[in-house]
N, C-alpha and C. Protein backbone atom coordinates (compact mmCIF):
# COMPACT_ATOMS: atom_id res chain seq x y z
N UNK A 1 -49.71 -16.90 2.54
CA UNK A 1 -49.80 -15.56 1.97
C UNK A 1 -48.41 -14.92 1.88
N UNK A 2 -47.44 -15.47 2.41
CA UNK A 2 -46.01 -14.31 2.24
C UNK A 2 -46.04 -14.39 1.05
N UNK A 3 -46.37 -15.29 -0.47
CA UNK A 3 -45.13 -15.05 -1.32
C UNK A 3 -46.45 -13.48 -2.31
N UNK A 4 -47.65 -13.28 -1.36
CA UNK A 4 -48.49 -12.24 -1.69
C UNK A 4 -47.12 -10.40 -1.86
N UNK A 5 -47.49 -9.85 -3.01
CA UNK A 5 -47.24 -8.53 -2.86
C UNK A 5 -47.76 -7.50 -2.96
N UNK A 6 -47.83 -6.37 -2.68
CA UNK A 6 -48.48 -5.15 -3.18
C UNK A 6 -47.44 -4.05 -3.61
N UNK A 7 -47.73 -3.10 -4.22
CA UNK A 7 -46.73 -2.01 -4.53
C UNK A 7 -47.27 -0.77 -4.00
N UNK A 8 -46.40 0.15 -3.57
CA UNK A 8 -47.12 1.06 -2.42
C UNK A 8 -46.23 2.16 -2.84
N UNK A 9 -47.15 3.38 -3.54
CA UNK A 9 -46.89 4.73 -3.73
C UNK A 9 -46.50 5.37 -2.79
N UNK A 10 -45.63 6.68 -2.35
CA UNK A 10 -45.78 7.17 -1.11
C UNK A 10 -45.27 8.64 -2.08
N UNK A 11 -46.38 9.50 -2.50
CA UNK A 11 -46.13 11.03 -3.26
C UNK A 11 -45.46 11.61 -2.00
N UNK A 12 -44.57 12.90 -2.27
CA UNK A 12 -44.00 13.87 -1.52
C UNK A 12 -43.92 14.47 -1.91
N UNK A 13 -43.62 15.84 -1.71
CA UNK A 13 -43.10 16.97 -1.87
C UNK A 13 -42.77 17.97 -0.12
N UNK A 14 -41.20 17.93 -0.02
CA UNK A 14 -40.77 18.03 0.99
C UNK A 14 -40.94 17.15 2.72
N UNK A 15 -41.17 16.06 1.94
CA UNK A 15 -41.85 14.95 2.86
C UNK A 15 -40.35 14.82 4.00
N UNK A 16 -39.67 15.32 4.60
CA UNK A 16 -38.21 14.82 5.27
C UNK A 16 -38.53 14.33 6.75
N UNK A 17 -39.55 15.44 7.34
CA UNK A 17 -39.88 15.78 8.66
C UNK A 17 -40.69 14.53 9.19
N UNK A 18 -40.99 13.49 8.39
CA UNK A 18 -42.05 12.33 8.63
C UNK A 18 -41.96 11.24 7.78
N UNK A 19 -40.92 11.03 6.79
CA UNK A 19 -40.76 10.03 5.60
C UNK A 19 -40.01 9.04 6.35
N UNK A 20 -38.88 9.04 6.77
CA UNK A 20 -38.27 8.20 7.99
C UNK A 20 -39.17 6.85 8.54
N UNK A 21 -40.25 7.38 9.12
CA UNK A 21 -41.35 6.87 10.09
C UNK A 21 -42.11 6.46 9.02
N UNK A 22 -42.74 6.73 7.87
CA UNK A 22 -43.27 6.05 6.90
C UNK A 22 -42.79 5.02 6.21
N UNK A 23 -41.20 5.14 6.15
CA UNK A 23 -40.96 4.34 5.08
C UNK A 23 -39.95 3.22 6.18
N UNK A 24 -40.13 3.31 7.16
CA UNK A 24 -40.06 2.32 8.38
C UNK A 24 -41.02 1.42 8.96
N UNK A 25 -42.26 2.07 8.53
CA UNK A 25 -43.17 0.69 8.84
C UNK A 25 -43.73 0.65 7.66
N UNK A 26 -43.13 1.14 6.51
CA UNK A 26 -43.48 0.15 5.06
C UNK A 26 -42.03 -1.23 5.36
N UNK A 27 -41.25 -1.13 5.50
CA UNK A 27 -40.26 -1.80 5.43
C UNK A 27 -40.25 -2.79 6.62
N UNK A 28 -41.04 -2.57 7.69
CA UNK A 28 -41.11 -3.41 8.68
C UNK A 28 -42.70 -4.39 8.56
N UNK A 29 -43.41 -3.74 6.84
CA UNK A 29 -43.98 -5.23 6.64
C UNK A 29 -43.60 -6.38 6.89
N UNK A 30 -45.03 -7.18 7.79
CA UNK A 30 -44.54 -8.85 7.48
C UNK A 30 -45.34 -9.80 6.61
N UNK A 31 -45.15 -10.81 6.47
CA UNK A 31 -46.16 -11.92 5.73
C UNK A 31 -46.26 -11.69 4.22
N UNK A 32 -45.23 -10.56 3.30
CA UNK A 32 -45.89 -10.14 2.20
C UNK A 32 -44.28 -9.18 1.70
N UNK A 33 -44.52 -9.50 0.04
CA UNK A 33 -43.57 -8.41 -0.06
C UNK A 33 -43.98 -7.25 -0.81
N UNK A 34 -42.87 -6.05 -0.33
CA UNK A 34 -44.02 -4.66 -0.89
C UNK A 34 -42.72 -4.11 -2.29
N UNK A 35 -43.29 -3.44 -2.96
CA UNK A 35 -42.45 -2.80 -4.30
C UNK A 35 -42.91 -1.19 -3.53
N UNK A 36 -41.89 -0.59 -3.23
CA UNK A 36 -41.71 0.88 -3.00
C UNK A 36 -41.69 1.73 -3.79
N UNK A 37 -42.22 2.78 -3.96
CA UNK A 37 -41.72 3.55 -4.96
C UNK A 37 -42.40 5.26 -3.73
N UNK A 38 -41.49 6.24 -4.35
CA UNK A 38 -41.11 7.13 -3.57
C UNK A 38 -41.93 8.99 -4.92
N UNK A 39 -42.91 8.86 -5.25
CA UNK A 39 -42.77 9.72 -5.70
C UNK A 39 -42.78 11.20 -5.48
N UNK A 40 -41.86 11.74 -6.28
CA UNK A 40 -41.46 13.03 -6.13
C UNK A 40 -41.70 14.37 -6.25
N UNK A 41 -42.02 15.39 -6.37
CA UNK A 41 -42.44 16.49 -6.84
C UNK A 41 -41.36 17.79 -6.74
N UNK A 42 -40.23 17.29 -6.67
CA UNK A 42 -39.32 18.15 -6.93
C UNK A 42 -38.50 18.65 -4.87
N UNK A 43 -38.41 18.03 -4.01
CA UNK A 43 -38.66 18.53 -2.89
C UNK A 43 -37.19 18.91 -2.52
N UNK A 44 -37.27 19.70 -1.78
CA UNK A 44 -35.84 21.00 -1.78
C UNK A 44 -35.09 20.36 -0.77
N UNK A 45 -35.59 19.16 0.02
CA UNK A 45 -35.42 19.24 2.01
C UNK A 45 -34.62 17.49 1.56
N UNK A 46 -34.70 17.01 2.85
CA UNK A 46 -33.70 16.15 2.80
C UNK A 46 -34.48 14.61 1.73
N UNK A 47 -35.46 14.94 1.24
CA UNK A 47 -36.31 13.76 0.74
C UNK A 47 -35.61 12.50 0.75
N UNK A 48 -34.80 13.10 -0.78
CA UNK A 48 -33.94 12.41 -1.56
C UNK A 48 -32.85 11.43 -0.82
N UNK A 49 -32.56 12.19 0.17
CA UNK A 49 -31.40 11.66 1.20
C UNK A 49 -32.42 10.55 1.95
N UNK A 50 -33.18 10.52 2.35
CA UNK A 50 -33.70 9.72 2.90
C UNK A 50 -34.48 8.41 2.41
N UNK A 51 -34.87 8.69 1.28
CA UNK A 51 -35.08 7.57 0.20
C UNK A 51 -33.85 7.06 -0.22
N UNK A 52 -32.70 7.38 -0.57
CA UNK A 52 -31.45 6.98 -0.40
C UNK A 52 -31.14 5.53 0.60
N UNK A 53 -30.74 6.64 1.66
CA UNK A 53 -30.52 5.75 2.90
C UNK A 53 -31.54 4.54 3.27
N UNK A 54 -33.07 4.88 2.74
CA UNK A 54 -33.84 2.95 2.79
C UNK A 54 -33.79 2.12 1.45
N UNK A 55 -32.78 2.82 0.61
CA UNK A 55 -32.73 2.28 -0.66
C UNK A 55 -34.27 1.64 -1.43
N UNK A 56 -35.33 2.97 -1.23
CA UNK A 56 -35.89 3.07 -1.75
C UNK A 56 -36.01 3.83 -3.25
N UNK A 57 -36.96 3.18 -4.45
CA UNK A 57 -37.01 3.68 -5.87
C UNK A 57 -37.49 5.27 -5.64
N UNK A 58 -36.76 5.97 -6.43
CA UNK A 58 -37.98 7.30 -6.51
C UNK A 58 -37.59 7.49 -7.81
N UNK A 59 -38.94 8.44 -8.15
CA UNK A 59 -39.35 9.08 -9.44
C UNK A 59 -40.06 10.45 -9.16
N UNK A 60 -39.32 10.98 -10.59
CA UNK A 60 -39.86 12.07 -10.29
C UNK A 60 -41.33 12.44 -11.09
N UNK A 61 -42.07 13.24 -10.32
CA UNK A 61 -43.80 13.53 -10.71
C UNK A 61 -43.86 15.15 -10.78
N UNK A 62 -44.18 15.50 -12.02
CA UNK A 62 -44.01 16.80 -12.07
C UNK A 62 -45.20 17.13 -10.78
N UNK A 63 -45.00 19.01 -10.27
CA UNK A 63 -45.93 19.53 -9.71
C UNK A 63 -47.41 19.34 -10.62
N UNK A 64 -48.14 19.08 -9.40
CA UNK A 64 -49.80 19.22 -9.39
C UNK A 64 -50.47 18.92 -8.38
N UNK A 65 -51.44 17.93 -8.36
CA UNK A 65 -52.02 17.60 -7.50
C UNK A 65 -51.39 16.29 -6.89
N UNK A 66 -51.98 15.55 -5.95
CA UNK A 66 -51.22 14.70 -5.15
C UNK A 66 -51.02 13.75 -6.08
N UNK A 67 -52.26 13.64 -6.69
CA UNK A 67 -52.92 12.34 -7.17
C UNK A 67 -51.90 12.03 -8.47
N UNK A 68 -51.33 13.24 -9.02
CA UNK A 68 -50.14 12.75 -10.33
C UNK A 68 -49.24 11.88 -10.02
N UNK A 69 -48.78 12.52 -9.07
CA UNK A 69 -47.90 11.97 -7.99
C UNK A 69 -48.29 10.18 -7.70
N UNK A 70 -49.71 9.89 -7.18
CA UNK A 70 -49.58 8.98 -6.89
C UNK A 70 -49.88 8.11 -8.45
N UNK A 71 -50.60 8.64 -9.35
CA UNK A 71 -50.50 7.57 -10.91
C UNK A 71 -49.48 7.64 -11.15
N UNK A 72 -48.22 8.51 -11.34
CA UNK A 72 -47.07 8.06 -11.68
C UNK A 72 -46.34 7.04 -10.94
N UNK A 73 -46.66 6.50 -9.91
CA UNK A 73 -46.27 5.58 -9.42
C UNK A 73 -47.03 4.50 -9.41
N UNK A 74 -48.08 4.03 -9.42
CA UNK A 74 -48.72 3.15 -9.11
C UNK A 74 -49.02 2.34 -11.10
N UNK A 75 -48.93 3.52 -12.06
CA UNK A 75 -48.57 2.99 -13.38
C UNK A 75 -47.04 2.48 -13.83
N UNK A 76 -46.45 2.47 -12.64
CA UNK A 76 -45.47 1.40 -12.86
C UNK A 76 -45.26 0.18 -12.09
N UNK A 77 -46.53 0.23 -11.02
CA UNK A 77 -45.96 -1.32 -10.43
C UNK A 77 -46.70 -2.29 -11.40
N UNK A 78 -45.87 -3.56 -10.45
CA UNK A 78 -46.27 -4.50 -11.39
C UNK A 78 -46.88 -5.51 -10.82
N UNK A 79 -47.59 -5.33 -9.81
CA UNK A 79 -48.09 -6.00 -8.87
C UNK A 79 -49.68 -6.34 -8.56
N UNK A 80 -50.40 -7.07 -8.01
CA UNK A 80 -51.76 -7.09 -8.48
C UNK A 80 -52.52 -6.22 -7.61
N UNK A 81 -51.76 -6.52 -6.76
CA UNK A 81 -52.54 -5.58 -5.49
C UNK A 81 -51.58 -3.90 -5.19
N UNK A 82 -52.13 -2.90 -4.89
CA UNK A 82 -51.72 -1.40 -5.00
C UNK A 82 -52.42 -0.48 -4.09
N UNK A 83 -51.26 0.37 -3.73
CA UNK A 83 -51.89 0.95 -2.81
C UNK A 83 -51.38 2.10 -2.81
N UNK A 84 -51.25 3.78 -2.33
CA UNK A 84 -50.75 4.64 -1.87
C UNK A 84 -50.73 5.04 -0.37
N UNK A 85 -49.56 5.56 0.76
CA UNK A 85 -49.51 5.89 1.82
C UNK A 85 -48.69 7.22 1.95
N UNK A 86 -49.36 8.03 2.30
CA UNK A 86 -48.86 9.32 2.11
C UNK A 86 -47.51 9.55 3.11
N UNK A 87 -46.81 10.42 3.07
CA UNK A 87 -45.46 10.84 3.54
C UNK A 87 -45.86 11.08 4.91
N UNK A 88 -46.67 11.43 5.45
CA UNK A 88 -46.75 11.62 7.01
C UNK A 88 -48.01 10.11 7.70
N UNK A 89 -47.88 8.93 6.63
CA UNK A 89 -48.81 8.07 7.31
C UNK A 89 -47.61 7.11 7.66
N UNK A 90 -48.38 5.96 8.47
CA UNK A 90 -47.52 4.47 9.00
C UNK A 90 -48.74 3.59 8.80
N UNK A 91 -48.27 2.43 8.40
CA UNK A 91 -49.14 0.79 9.02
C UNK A 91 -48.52 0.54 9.64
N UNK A 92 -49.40 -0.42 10.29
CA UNK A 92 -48.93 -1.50 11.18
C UNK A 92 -48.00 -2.97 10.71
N UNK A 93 -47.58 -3.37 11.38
CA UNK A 93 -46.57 -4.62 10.59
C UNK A 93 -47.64 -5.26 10.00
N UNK A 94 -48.29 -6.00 9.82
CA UNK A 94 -49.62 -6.93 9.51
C UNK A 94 -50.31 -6.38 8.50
N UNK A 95 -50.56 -5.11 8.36
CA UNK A 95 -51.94 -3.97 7.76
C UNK A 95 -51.68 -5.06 6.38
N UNK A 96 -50.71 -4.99 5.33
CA UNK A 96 -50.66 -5.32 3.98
C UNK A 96 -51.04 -6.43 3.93
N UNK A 97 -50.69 -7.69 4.60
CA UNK A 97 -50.80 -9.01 4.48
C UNK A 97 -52.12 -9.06 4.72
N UNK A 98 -52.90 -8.93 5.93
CA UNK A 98 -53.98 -9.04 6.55
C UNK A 98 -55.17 -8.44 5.27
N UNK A 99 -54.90 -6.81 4.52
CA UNK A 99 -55.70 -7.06 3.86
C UNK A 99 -55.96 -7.46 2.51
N UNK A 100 -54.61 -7.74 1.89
CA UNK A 100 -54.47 -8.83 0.74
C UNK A 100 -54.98 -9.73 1.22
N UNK A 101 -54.81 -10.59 2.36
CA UNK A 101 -55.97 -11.82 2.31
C UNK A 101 -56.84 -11.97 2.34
N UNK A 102 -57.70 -10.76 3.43
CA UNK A 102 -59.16 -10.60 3.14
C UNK A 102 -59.47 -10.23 1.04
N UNK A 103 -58.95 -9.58 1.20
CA UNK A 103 -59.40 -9.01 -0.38
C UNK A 103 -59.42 -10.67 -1.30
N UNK A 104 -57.94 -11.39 -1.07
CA UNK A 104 -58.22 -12.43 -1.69
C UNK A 104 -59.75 -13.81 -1.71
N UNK A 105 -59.60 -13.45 -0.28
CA UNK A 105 -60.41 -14.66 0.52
C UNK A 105 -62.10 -14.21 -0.56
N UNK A 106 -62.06 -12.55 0.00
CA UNK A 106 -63.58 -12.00 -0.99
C UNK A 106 -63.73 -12.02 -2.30
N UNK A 107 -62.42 -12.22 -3.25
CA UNK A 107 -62.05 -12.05 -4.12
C UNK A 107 -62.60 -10.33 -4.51
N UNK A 108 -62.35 -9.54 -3.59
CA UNK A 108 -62.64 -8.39 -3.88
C UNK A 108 -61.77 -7.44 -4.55
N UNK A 109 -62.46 -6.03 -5.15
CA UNK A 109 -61.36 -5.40 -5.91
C UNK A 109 -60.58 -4.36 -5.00
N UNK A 110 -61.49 -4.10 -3.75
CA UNK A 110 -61.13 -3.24 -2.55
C UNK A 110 -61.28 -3.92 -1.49
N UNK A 111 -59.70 -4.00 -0.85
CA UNK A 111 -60.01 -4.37 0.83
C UNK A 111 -59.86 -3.38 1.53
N UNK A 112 -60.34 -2.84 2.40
CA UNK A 112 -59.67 -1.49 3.73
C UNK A 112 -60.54 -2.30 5.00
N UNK A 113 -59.91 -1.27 5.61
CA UNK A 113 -60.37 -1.80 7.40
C UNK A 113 -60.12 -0.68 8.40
N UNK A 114 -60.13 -0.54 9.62
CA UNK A 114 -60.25 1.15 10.04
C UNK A 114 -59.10 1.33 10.14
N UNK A 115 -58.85 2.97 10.79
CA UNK A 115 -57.73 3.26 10.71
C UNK A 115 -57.07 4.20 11.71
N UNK A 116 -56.43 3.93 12.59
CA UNK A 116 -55.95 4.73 14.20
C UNK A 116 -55.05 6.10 13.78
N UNK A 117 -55.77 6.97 14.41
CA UNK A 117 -55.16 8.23 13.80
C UNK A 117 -53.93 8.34 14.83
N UNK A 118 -53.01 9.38 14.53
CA UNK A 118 -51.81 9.08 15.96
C UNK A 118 -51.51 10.75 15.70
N UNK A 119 -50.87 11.43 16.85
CA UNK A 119 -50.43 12.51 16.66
C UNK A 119 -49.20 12.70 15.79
N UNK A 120 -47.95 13.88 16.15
CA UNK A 120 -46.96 13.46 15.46
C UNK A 120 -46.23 13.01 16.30
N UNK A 121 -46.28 12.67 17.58
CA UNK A 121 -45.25 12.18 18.58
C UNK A 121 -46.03 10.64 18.33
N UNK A 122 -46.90 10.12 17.40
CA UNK A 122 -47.28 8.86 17.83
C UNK A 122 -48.15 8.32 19.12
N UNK A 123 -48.74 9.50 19.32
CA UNK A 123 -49.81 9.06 20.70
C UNK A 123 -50.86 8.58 20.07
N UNK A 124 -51.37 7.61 20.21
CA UNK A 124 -52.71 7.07 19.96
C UNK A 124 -53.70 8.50 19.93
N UNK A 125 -55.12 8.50 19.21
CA UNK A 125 -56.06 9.98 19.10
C UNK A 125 -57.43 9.03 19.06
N UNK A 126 -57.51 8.99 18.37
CA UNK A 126 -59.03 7.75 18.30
C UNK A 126 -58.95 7.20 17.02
N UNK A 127 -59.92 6.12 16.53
CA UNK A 127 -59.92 5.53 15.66
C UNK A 127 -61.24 5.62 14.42
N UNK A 128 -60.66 6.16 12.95
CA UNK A 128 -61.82 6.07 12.01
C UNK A 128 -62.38 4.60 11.82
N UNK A 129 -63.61 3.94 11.93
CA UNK A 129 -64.26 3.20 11.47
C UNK A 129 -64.50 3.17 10.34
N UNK A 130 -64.16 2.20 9.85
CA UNK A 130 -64.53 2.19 7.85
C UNK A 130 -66.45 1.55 7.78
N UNK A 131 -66.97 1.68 7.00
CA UNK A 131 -68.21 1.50 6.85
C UNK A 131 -67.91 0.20 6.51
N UNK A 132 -69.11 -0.77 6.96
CA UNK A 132 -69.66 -2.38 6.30
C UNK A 132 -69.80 -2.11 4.69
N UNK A 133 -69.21 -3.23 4.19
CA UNK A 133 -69.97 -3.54 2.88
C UNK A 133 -70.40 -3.39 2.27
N UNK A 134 -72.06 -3.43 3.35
CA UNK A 134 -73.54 -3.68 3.19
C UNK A 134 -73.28 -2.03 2.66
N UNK A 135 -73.26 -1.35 3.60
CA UNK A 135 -73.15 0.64 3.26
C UNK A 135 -72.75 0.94 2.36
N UNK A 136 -71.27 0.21 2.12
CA UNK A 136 -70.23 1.40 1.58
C UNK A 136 -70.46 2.00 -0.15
N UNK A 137 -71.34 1.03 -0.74
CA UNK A 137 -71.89 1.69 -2.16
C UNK A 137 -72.78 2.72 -1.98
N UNK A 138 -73.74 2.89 -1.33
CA UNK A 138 -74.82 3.55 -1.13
C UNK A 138 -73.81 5.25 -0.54
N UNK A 139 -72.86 4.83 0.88
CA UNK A 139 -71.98 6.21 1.14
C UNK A 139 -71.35 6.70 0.25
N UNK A 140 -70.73 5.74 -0.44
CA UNK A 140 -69.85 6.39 -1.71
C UNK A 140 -70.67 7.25 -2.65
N UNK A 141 -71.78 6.68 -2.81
CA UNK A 141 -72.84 7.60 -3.82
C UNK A 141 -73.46 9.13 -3.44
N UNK A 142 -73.44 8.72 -2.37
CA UNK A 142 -73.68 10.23 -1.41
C UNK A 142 -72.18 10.91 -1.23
N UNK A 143 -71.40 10.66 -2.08
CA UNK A 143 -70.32 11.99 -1.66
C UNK A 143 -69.50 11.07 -0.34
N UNK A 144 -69.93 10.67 0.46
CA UNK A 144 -69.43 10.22 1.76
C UNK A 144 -68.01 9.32 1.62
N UNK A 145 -67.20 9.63 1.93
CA UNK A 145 -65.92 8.62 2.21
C UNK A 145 -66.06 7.81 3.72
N UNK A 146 -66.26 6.63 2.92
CA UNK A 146 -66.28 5.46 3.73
C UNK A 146 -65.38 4.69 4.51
N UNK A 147 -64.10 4.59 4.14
CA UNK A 147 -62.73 4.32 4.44
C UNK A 147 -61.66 5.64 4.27
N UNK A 148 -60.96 5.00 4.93
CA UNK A 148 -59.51 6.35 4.59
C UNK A 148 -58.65 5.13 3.78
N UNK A 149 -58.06 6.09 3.20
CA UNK A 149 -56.89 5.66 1.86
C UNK A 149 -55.76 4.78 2.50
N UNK A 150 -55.63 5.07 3.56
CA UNK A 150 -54.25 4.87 4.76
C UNK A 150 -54.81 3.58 4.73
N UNK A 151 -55.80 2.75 5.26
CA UNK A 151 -56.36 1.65 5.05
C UNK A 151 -56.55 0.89 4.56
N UNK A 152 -56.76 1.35 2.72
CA UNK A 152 -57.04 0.22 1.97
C UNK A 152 -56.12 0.12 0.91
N UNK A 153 -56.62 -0.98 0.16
CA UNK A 153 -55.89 -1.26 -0.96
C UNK A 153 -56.68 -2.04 -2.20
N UNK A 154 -55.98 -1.45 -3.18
CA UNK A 154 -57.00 -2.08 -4.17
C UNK A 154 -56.38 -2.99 -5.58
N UNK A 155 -56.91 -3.62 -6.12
CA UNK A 155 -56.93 -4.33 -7.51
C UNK A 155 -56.07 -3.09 -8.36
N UNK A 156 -54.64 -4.04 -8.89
CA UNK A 156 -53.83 -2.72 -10.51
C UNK A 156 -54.95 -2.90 -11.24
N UNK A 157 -55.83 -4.16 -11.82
CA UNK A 157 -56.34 -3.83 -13.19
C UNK A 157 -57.68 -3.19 -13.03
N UNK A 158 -58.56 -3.20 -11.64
CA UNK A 158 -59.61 -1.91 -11.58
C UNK A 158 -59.00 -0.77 -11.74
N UNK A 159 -57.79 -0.57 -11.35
CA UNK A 159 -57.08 0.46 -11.17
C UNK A 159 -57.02 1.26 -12.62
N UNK A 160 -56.26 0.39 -13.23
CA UNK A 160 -56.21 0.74 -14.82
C UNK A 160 -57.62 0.87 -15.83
N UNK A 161 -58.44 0.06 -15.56
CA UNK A 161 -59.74 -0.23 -16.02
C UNK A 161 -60.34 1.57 -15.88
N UNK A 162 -60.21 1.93 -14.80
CA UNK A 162 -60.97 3.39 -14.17
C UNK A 162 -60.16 4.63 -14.99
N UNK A 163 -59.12 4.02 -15.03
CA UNK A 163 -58.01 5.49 -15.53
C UNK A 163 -57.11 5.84 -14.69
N UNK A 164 -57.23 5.33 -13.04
CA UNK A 164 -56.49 6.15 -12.29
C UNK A 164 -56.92 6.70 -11.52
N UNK A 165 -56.42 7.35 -10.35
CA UNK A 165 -57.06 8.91 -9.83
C UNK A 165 -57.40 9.92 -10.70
N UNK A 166 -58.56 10.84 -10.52
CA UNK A 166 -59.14 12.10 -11.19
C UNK A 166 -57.75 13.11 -10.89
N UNK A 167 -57.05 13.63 -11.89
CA UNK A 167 -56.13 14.28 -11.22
C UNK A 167 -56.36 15.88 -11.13
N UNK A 168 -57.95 16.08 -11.47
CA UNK A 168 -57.93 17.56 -11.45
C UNK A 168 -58.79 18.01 -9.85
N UNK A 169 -58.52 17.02 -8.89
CA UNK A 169 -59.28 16.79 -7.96
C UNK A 169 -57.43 17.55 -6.95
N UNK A 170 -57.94 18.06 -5.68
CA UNK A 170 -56.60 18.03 -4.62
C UNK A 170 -57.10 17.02 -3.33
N UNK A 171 -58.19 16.53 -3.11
CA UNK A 171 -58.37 15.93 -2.11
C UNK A 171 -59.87 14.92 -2.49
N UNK A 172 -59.30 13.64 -2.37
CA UNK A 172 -60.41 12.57 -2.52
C UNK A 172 -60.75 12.16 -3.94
N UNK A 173 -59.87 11.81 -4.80
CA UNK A 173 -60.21 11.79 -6.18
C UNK A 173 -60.44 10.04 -6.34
């Protein structure tokens, strides 16, 4: 699975206070390589400087909702597998590889798996459980979010196939 990649959105707007730590355990992926991209929304604080210094891509995403933010990035990778991780999230070294292979192994269009919430000092808090399988059509239909975003990852051409994120949505599109 190393020569596997994914491309991984990370929207901001004034992201400085927590981008560091994000874009440190994007970069401390193993088994897999990732395409970065940093999108922007105009942010006043040290963003820019800090996408700099990991010689990470950024672009800029006009103001709106998150979700512009994250299609403007994710309509430029070029990769099969895609994902977004917001400015105050982390994976684990493993998270990408581990679920590109499941996803491959299922030949599925979505892999996720749970997801350990942490404070901002990084203390462990408890852990979301993602729903089985068997569930997760039936929760999704009920409104219910089954996985967190931080978790999974999905197929570019479902991706494209759908349109994208709903961008007139601010949370869960």
């Amino acid at each position: 699975m190393a020569n596997a990649q994914i491309g991984v959105v990370v929207p901001t707007l004034n992201g400085a206070a927590t981008l560091d730590w994000t874009l440190c355990s994007l970069r401390n992926q193993r088994d897999i390589t990732l395409k970065i991209i940093v999108a922007d929304s105009g942010s006043q604080d040290r963003t820019l400087d800090i996408c700099k210094r990991w010689e990470v891509e950024t672009i800029y995403a006009p103001p709106g909702t998150m979700y512009r933010a994250v299609n403007e990035g994710l309509r430029r990778m070029e990769t099969e597998w895609i994902t977004y991780l917001n400015s105050d999230d982390i994976v684990y070294p493993l998270s990408y590889s581990r679920l590109v292979a499941h996803g491959e192994r299922e030949n599925a269009s979505v892999s996720y798996g749970d997801n350990d919430l942490i404070d901002l000092e990084g203390k462990f808090l408890f852990t979301l459980r993602a729903a089985s399988p068997a569930r997760l059509q039936r929760l999704l239909r009920g409104g219910v979010l089954a996985m967190t975003q931080a978790a999974a990852i999905f197929r570019a051409a479902d991706f494209e196939q759908v349109g994208g994120f709903d961008e007139r949505y601010r949370h869960v599109a």
